[in-house]
N, C-alpha and C. Protein backbone atom coordinates (compact mmCIF):
# COMPACT_ATOMS: atom_id res chain seq x y z
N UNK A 1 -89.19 14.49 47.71
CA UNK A 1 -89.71 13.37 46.94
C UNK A 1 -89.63 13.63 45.45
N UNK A 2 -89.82 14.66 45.42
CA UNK A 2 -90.17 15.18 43.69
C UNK A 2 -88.42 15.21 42.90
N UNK A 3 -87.59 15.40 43.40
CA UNK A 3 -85.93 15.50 43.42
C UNK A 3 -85.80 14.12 42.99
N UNK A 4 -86.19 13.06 43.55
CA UNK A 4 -85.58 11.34 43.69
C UNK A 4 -85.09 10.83 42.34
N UNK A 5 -85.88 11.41 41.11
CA UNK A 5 -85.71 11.14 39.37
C UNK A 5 -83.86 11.75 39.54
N UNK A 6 -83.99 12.95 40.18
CA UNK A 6 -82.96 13.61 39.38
C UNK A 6 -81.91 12.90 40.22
N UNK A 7 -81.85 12.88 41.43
CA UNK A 7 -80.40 11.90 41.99
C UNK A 7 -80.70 10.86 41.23
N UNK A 8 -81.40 10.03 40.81
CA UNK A 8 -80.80 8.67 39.97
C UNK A 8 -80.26 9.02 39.00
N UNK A 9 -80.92 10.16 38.16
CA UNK A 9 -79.99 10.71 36.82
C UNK A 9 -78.61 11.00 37.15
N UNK A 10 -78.14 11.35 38.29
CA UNK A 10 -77.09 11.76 39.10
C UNK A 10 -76.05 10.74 39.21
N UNK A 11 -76.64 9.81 39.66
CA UNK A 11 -76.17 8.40 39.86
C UNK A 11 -75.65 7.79 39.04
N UNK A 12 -76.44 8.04 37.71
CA UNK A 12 -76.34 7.57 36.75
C UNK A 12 -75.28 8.05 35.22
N UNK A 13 -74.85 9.14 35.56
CA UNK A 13 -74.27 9.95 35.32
C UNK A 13 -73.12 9.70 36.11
N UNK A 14 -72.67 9.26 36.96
CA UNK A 14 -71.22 8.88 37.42
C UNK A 14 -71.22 9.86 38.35
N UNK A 15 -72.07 9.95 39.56
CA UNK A 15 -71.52 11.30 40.44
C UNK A 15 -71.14 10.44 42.24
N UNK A 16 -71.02 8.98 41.82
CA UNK A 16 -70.87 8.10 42.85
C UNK A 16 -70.77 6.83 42.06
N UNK A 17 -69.44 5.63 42.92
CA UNK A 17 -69.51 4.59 43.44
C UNK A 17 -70.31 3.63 43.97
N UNK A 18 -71.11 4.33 44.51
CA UNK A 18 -71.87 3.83 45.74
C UNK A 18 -72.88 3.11 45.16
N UNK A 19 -73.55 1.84 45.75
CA UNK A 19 -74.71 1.36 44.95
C UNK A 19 -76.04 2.59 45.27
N UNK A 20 -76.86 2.30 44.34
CA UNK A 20 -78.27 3.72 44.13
C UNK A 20 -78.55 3.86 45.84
N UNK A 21 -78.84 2.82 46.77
CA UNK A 21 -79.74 2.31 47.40
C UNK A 21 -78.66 3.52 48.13
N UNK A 22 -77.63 3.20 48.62
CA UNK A 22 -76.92 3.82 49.27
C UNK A 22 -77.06 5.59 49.10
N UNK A 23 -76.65 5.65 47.72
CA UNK A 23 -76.65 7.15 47.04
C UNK A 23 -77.54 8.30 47.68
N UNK A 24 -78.92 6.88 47.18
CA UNK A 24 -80.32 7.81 47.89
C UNK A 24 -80.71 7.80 49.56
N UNK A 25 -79.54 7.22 50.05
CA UNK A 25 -80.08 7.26 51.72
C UNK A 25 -81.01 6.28 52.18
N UNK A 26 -81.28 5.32 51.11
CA UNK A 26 -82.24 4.02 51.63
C UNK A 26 -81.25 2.93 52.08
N UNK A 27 -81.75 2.06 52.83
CA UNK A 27 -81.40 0.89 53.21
C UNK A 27 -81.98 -0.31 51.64
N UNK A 28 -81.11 -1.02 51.41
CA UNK A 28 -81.22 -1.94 50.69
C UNK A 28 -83.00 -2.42 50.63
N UNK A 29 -83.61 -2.78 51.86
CA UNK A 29 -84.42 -2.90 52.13
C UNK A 29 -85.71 -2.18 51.84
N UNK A 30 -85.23 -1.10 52.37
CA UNK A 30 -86.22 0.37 52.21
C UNK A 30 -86.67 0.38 50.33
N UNK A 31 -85.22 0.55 49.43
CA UNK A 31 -85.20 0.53 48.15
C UNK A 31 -85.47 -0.19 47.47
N UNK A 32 -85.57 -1.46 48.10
CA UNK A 32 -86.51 -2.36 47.21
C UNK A 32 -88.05 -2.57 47.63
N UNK A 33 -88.68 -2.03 48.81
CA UNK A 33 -89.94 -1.24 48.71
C UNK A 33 -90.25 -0.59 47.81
N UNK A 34 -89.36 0.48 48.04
CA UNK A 34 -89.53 1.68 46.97
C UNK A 34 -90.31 1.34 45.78
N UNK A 35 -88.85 0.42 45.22
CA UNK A 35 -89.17 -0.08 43.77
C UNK A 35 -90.26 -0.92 43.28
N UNK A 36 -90.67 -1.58 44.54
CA UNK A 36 -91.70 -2.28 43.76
C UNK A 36 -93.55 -1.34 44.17
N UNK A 37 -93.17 -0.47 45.30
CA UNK A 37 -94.45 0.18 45.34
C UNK A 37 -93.92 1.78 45.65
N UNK A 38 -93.52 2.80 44.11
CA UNK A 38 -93.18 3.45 44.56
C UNK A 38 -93.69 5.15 45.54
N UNK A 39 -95.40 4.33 45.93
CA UNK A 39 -95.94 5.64 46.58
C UNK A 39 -95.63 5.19 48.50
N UNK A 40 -94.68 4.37 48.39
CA UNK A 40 -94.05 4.18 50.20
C UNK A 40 -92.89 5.59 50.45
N UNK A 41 -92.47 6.06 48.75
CA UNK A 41 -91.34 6.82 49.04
C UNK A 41 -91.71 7.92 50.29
N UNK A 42 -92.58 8.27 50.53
CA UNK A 42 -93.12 9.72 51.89
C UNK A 42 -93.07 8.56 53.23
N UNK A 43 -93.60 7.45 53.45
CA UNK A 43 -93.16 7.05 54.28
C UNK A 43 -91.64 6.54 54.80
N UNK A 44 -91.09 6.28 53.72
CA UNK A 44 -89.10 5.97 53.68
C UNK A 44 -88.88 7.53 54.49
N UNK A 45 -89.25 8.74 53.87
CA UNK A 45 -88.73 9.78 54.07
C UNK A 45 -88.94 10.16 55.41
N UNK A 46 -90.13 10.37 55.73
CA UNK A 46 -90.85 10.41 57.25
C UNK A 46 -89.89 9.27 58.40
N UNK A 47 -89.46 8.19 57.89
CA UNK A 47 -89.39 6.95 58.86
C UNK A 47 -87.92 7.69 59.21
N UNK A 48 -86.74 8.05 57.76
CA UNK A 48 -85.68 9.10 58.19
C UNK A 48 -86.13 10.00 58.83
N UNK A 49 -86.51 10.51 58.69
CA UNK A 49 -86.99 11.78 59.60
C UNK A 49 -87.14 12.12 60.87
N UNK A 50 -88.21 11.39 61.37
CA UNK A 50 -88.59 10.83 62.47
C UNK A 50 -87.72 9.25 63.25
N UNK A 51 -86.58 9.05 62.44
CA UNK A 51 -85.54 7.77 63.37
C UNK A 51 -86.44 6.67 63.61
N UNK A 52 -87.73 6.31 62.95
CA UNK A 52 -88.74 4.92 63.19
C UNK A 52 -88.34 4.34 61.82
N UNK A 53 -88.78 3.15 61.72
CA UNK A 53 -88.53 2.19 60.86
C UNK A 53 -90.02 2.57 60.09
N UNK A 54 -90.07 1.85 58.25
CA UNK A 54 -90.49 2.18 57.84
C UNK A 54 -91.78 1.76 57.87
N UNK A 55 -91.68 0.22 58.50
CA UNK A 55 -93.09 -0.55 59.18
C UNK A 55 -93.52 0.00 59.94
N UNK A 56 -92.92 1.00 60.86
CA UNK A 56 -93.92 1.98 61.97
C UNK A 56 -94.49 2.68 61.18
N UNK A 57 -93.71 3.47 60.52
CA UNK A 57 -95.03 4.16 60.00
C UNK A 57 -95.50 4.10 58.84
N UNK A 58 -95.78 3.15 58.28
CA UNK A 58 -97.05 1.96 57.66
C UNK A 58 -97.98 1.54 59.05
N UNK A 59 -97.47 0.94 59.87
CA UNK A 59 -98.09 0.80 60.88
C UNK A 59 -99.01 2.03 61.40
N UNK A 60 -98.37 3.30 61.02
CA UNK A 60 -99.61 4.60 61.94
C UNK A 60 -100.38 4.90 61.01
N UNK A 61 -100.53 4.27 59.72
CA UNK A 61 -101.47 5.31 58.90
C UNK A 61 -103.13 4.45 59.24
N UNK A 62 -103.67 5.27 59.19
CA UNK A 62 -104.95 4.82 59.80
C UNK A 62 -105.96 4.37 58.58
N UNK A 63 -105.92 5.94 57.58
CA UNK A 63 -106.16 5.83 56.54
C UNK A 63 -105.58 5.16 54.77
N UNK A 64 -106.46 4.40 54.63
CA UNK A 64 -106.10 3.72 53.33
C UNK A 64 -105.27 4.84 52.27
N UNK A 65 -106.52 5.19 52.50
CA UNK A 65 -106.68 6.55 51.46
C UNK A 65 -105.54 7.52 51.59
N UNK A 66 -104.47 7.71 52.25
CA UNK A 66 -103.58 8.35 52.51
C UNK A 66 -102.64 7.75 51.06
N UNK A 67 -102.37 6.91 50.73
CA UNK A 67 -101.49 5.80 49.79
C UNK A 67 -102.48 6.32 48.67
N UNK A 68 -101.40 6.41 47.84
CA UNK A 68 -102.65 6.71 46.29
C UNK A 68 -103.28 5.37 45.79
N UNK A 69 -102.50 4.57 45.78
CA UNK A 69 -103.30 3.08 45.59
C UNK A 69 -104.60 2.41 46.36
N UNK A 70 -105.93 2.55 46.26
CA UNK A 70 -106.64 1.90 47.61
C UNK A 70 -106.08 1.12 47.97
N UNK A 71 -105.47 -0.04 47.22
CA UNK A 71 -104.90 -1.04 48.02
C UNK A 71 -103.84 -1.61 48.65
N UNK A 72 -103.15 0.05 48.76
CA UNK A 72 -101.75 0.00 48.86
C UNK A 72 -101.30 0.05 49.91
N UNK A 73 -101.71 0.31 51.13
CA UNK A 73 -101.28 -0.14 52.61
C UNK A 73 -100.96 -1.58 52.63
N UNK A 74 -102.19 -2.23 52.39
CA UNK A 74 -102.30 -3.74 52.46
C UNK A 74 -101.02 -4.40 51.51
N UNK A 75 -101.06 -3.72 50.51
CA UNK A 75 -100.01 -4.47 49.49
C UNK A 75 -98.45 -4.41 50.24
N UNK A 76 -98.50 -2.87 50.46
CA UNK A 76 -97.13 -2.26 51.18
C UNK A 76 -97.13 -3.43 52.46
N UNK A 77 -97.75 -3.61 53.45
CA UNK A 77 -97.53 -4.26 54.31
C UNK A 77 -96.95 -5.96 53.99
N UNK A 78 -97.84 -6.03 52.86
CA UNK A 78 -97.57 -7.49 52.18
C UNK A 78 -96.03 -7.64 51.97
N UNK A 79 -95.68 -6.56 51.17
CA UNK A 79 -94.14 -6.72 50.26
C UNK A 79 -93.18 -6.52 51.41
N UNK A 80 -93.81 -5.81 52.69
CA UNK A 80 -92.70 -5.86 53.68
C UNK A 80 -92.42 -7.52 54.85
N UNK A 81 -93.39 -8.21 54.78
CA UNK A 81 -93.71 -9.49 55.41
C UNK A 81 -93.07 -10.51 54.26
N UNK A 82 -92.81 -10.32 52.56
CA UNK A 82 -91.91 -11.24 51.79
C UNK A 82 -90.71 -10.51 52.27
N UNK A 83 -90.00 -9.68 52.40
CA UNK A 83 -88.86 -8.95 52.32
C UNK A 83 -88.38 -9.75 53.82
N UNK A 84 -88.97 -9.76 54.60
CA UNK A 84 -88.96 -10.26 55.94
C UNK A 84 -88.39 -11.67 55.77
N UNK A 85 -89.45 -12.16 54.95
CA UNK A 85 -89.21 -13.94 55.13
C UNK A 85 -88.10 -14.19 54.56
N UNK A 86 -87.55 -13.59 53.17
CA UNK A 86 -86.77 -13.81 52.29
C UNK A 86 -85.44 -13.13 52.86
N UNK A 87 -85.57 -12.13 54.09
CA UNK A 87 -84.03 -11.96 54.61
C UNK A 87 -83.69 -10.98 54.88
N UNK A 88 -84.36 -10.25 54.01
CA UNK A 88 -83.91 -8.88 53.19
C UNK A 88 -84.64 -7.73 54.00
N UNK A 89 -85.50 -7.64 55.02
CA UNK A 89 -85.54 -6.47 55.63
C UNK A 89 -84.98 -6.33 57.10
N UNK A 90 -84.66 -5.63 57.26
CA UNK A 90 -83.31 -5.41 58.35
C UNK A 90 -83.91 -4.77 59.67
C-alpha cells in the first residue's frame, strides 16, 4: 500500500502505455473507488489476494472502525451502489 505513490510516479514518468488503472492492477472500477475514497486501497488489495470482489470484502468488515473514516464503510458502500447504477462496476 505504502509503494502505490511511487508506481504512479512510475507511470508517470513513462514506464508504461497502459492506462494507471491497469498499471496498478485495479479494475477501472476498483480505481475509481480508490480515487474517490482512498482508505478502500487494503480492501482492493485483500479482494486481489484473496480472488473475492471488492464488495465482499466491504461486505466482511464488521467493524466501522477498521476504515479510518467513521463513516467510511457506509460511504464506501455508497460510492460502490453509484458505480453500479452508472455502469461502471463490473
Amino acid at each position: 500500500m505504502e509503494d502505490i505513490d511511487d508506481f504512479i510516479d512510475e507511470w508517470h514518468e513513462g514506464a508504461s502505455n497502459l492506462p494507471l488503472h491497469t498499471f496498478l492492477g485495479m479494475r477501472k472500477s476498483e480505481y475509481g473507488l480508490w480515487v474517490s475514497m482512498p482508505e478502500v486501497l487494503p480492501f482492493i488489495i485483500r479482494a486481489h489476494k484473496e480472488s473475492t470482489s471488492v464488495e465482499d470484502e466491504l461486505d466482511r468488515v464488521d467493524d466501522v472502525a477498521a476504515i479510518a473514516r467513521s463513516d467510511g464503510l457506509a460511504k464506501s458502500k455508497q460510492v460502490v451502489a453509484w458505480l453500479k447504477k452508472q455502469g461502471l462496476w463490473e
